[in-house]
Protein backbone atom coordinates (compact mmCIF):
# COMPACT_ATOMS: atom_id res chain seq x y z
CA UNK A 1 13.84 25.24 3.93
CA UNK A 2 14.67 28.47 2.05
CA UNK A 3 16.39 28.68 -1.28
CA UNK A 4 16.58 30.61 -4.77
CA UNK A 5 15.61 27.85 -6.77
CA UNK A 6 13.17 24.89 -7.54
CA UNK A 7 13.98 20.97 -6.19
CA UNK A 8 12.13 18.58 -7.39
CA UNK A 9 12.43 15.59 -5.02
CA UNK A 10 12.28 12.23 -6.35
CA UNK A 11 11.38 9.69 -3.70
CA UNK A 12 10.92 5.75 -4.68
CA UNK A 13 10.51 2.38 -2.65
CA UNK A 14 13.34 -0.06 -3.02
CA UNK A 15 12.05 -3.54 -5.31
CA UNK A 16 10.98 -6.19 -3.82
CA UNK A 17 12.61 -8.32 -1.07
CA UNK A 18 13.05 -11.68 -0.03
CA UNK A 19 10.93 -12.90 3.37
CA UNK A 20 14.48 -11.82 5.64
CA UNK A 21 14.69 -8.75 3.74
CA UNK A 22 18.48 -9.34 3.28
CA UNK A 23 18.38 -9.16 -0.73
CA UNK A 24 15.98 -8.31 -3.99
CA UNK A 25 13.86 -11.08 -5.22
CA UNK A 26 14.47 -11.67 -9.07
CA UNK A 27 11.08 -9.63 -9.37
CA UNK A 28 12.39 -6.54 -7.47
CA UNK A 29 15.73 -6.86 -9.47
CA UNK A 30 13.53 -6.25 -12.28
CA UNK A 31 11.06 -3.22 -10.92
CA UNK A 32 14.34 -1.61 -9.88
CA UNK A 33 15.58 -2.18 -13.33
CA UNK A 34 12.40 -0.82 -15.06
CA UNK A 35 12.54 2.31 -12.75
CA UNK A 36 16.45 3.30 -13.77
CA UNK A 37 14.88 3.35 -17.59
CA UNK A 38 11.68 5.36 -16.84
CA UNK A 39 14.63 7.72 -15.03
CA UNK A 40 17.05 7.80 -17.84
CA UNK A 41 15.45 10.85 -19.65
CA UNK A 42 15.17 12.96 -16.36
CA UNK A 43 18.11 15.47 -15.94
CA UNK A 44 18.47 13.91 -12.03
CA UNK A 45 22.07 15.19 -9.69
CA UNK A 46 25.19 13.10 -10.05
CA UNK A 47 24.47 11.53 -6.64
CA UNK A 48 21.45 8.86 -5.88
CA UNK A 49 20.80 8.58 -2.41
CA UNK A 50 19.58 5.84 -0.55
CA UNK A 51 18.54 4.11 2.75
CA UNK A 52 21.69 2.02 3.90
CA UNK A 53 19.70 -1.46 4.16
CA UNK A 54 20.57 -3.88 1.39
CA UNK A 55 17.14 -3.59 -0.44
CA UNK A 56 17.46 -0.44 -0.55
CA UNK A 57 21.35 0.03 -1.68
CA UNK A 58 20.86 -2.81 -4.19
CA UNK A 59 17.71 -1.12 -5.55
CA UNK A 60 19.58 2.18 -5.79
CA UNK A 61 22.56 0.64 -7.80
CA UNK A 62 20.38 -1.12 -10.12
CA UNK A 63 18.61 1.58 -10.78
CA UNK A 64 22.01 3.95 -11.39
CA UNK A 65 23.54 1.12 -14.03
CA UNK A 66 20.83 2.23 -16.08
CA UNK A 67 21.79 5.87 -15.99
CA UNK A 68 24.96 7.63 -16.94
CA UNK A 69 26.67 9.62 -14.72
CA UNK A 70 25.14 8.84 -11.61
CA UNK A 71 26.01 6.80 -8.54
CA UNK A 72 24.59 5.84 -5.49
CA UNK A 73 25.35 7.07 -2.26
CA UNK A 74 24.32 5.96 1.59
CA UNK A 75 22.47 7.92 3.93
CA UNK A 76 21.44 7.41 7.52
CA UNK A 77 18.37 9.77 6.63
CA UNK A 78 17.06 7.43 4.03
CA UNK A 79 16.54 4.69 6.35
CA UNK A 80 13.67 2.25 7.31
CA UNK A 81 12.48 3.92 10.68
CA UNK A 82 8.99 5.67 11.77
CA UNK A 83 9.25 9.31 11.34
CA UNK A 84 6.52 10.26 14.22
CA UNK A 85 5.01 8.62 17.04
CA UNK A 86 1.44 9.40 17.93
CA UNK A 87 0.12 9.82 21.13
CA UNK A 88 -3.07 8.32 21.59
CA UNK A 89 -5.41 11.13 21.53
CA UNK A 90 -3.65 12.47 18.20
CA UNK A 91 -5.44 9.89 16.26
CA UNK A 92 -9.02 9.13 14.85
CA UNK A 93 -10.98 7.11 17.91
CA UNK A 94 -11.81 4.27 15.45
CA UNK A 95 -8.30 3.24 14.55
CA UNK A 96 -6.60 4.66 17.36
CA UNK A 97 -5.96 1.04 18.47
CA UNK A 98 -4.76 -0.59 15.58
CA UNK A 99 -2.65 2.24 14.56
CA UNK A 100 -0.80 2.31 17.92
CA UNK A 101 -0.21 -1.71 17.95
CA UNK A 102 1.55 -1.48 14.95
CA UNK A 103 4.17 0.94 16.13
CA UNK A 104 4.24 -1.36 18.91
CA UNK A 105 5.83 -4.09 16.94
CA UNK A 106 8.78 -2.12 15.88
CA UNK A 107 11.82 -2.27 17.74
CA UNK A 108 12.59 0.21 20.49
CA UNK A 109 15.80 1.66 18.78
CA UNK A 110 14.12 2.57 15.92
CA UNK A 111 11.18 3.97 17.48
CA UNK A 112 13.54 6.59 19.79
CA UNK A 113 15.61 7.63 16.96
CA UNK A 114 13.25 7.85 14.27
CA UNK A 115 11.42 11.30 14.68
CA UNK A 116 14.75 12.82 14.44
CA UNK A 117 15.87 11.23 11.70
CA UNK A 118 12.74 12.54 10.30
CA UNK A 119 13.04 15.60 10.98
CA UNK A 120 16.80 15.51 9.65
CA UNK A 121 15.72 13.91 6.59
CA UNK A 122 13.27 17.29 6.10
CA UNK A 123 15.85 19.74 6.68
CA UNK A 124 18.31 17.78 4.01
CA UNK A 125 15.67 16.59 0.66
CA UNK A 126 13.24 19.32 1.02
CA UNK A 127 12.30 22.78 0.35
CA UNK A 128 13.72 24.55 -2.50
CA UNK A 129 17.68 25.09 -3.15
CA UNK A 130 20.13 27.59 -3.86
CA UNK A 131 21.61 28.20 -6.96
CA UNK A 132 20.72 29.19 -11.05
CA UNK A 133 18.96 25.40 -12.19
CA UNK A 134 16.47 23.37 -10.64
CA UNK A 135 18.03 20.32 -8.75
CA UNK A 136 16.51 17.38 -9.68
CA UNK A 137 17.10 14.32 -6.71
CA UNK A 138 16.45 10.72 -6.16
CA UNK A 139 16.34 9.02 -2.89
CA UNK A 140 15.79 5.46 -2.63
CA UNK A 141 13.54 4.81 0.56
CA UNK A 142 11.58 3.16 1.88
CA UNK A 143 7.38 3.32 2.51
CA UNK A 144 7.88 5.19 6.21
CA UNK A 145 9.94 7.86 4.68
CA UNK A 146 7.63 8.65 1.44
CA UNK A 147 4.68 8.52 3.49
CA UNK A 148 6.55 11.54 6.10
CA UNK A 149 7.65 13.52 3.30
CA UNK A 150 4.17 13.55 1.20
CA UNK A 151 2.57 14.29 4.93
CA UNK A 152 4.61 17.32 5.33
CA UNK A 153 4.25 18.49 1.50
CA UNK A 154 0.56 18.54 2.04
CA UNK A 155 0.96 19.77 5.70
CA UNK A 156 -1.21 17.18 6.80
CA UNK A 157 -0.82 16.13 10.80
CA UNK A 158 2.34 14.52 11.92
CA UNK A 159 0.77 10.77 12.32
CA UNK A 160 -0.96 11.20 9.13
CA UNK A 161 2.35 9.76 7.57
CA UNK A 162 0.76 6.54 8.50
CA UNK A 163 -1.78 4.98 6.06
CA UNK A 164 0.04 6.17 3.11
CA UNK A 165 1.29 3.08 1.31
CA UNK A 166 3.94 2.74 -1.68
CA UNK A 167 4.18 -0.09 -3.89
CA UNK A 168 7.79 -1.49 -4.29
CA UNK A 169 10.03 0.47 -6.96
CA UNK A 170 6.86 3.11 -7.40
CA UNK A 171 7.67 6.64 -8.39
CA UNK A 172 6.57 9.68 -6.27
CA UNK A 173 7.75 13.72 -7.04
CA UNK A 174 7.53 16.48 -5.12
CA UNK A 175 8.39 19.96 -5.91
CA UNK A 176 9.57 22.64 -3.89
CA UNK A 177 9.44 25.80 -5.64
CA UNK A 178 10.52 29.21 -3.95
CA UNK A 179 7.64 31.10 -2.44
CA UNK A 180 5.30 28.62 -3.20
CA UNK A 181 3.88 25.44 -1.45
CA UNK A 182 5.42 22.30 -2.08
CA UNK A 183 3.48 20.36 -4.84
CA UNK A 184 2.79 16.28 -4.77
CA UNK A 185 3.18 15.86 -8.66
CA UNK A 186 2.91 11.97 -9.02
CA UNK A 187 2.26 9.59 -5.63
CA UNK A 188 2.68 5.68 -6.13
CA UNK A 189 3.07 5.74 -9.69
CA UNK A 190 4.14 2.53 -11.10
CA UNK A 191 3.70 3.42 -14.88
CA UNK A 192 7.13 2.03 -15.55
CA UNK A 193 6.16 -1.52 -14.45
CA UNK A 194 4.48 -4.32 -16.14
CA UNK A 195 0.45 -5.21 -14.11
CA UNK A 196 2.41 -8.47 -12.90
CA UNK A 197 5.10 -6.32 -11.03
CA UNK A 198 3.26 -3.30 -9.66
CA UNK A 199 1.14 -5.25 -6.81
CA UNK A 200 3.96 -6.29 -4.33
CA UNK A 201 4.22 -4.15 -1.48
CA UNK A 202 0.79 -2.81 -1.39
CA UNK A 203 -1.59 -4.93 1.33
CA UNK A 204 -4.02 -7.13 -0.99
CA UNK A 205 -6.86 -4.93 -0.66
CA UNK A 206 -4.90 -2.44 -2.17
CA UNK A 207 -4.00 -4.10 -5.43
CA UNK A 208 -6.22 -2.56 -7.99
């Protein structure tokens, strides 16, 4: 993760989906909409990349029709998969058992490839870059992924990726600066969306 020159790393949850997650619901259509305006002033890289699910590839070319210049690109790296798996004695006693069911419910394949992915992922979107101007990226994710990278921004422990949670089409920047520690500039902002369209994704106990 060496380089000359600042990145600032854009990372944001696809819109919302439909129950099968196979499409955007008219709602997420719209937050993905919202986000591509609140974007059109920021001096982002010709390429947006994102996970290659279809919430997350419609999300991404939603968001580049309201940009000029810019199109969307898949990447493996940007998937939906858990960056880390815990061992037991990693995490807090108290939630130890919840945390560790819920990694039990996703599917085996993703499970074993995931923490390389991850760790892919890290060596491709962060850390500063080379070159004369600050590079200025978007990658359409998914909550897993933003959770991983703002865990390893703030060097916080490997599980602690989990319990970070990202409401659909919400806005987080990072920025990787040479010699200097990477810096969590906005997490989970949603100041581009309406109240109505800033809860979904976010557990109800969450939507404040």
């Amino acid at each position: 993760m060496t380089g000359t020159t600042t990145r600032y790393l854009y990372l944001a949850r696809h819109g919302e989906a439909t129950p099968d997650e196979s499409a955007l619901t008219d709602r997420g259509a719209r937050q993905s909409v919202l986000l591509g305006e609140r974007l059109r002033d920021s001096p982002l890289a010709a390429v947006v990349h994102h996970g290659p699910l279809p919430r997350a590839e419609q999300t991404a070319r939603l968001i580049c029709d309201q940009l000029d210049g810019v199109r969307p690109q898949p990447s493996e790296l940007a998937g939906d998969y858990p960056p880390y798996l815990p061992r037991r004695e990693e995490l807090p006693p108290d939630s130890a058992d919840a945390y560790l069911a819920h990694l039990a419910q996703i599917p085996a394949a993703e499970r074993e490839r995931g923490p390389d992915l991850a760790e892919a992922a890290l060596v491709r979107f962060a850390g500063p870059v080379d070159g004369d101007e600050p590079r200025h990226e978007l990658v359409v994710t998914h909550a897993f992924l933003i959770g991983w990278f703002v865990r390893a921004a703030l060097d916080a422990p490997k599980w602690r990726w989990m319990g970070l949670n990202h409401a659909n089409a919400a806005l987080t920047i990072i920025r990787y600066a040479p010699r200097r520690p990477a810096s969590v500039l906005f997490f989970n902002d949603t100041g581009h969306l309406p109240t109505e369209l800033r809860r979904p994704g976010l557990p109800p106990d969450l939507r404040v």
